[in-house]
C-alpha atoms as a PDB file:
ATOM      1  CA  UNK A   1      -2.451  39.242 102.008  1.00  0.00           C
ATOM      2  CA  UNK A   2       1.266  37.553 101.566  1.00  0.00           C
ATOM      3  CA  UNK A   3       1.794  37.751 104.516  1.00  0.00           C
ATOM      4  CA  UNK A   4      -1.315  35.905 105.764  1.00  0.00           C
ATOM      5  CA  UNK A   5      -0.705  33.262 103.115  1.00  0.00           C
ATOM      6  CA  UNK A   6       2.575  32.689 104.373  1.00  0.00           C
ATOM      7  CA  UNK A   7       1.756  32.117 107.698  1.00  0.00           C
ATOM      8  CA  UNK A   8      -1.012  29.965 106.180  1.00  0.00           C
ATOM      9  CA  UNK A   9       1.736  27.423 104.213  1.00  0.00           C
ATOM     10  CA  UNK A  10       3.820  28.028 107.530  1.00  0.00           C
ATOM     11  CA  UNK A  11       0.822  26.355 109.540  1.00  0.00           C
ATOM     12  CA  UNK A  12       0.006  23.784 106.600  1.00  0.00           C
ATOM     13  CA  UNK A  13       3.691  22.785 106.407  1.00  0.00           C
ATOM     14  CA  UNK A  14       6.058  23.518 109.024  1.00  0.00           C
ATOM     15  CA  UNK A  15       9.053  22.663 106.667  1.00  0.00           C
ATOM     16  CA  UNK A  16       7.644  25.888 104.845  1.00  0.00           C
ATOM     17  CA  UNK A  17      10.473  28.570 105.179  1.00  0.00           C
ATOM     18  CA  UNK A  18       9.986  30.240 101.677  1.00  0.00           C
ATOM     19  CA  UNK A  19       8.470  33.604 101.138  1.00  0.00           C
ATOM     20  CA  UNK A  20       6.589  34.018  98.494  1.00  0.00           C
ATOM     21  CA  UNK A  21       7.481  38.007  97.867  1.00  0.00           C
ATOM     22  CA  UNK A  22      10.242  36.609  96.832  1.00  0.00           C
ATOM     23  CA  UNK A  23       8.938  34.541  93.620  1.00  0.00           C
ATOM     24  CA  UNK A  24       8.991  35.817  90.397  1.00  0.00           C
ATOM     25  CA  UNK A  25       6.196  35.232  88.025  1.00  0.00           C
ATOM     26  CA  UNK A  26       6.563  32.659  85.278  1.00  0.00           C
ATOM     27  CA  UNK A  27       4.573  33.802  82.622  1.00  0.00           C
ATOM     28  CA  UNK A  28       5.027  32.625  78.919  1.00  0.00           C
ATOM     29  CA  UNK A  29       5.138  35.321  76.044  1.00  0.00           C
ATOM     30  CA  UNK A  30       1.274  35.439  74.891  1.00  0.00           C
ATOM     31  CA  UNK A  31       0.110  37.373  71.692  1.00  0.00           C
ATOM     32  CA  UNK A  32      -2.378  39.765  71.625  1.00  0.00           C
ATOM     33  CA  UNK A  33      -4.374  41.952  69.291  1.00  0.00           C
ATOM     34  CA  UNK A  34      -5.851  44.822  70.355  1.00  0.00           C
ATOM     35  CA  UNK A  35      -9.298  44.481  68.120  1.00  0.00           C
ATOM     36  CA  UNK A  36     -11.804  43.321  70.432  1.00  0.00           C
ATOM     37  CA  UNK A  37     -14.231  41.147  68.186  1.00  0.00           C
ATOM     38  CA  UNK A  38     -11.461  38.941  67.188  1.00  0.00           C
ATOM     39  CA  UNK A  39     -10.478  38.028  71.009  1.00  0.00           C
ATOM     40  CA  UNK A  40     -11.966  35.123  70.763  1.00  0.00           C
ATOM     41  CA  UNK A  41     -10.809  33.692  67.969  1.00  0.00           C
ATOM     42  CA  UNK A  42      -6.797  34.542  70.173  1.00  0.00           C
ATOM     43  CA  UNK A  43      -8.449  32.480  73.064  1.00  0.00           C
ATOM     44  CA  UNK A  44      -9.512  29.526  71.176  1.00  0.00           C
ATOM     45  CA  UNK A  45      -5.834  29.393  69.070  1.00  0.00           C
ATOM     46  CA  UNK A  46      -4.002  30.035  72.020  1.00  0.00           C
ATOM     47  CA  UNK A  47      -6.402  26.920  74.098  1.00  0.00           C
ATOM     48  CA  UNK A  48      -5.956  24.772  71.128  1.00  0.00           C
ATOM     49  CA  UNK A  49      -1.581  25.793  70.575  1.00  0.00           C
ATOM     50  CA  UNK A  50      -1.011  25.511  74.718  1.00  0.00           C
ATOM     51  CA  UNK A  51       0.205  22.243  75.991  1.00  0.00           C
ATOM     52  CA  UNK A  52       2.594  21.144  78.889  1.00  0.00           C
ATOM     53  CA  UNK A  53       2.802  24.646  79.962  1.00  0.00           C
ATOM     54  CA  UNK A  54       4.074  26.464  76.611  1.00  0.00           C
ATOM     55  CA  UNK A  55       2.715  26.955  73.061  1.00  0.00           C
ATOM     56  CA  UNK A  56       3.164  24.202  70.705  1.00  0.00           C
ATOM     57  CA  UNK A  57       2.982  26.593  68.156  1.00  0.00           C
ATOM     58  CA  UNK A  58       2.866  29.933  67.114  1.00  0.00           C
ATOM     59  CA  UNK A  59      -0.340  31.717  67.430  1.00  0.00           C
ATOM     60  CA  UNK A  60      -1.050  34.501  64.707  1.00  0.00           C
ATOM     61  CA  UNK A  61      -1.839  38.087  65.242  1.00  0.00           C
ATOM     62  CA  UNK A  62      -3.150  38.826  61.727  1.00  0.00           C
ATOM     63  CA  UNK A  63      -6.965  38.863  61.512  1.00  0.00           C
ATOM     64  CA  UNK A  64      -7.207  37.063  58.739  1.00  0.00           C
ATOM     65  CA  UNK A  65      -4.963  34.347  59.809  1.00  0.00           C
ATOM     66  CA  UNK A  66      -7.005  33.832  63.315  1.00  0.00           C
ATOM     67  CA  UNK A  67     -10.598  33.372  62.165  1.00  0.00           C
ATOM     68  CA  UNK A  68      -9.247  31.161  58.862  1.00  0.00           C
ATOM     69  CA  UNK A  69      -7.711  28.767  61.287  1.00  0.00           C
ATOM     70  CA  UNK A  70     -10.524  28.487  63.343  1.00  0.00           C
ATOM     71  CA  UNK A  71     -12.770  27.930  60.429  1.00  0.00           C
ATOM     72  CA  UNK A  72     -10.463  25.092  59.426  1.00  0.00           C
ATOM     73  CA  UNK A  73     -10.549  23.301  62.914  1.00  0.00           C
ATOM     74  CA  UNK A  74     -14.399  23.825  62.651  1.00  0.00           C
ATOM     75  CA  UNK A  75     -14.564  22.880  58.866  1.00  0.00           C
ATOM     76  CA  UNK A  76     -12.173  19.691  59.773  1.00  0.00           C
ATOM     77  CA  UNK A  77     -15.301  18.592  62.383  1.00  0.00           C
ATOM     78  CA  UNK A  78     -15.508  14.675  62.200  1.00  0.00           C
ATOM     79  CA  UNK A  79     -18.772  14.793  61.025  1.00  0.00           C
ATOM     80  CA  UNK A  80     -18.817  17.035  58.733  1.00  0.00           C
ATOM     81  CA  UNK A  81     -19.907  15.479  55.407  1.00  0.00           C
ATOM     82  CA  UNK A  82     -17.465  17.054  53.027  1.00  0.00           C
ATOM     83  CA  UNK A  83     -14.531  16.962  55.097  1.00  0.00           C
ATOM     84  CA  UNK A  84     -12.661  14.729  52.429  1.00  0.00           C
ATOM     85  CA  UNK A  85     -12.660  18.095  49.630  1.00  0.00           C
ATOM     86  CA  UNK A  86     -10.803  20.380  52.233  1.00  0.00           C
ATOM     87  CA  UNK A  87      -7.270  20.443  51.167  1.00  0.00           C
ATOM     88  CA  UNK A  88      -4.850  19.580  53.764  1.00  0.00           C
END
């Protein structure tokens, strides 16, 4: 399959000399946790923490930590009425 998609960029671009066996993979450390139910909660902190390519900020492991934040962000909701009594 490389090889095909080299001779694919080789056709697109002739300038194309690289080989792509040769790149290493960029990938940026991502935390996990290993309790299924909570996975979502990871994806929507780690959506909500990723900009520009990297994590703005660190994204918790603990349990508790995950669902409170998300709870927050959905408590913080523009239109929510009492959104003035959550402490900041």
């Amino acid at each position: 399959m490389f090889n095909d998609l080299n001779l694919a960029l080789q056709i697109a671009n002739p300038a194309f000399k690289d080989n792509i066996l040769t790149w290493g993979c960029k990938v940026s450390v991502v935390p996990t946790n290993s309790y299924g139910p909570l996975f979502g909660y990871l994806v929507f902190n780690l959506m909500h923490s990723w900009h520009d390519g990297t994590l703005q900020f660190l994204v918790p492991k603990d349990d508790f930590e995950l669902t409170k934040r998300f709870l927050v962000h959905i408590l913080k909701y523009e239109e929510n009425e009492v959104l003035n009594h959550i402490p900041v």
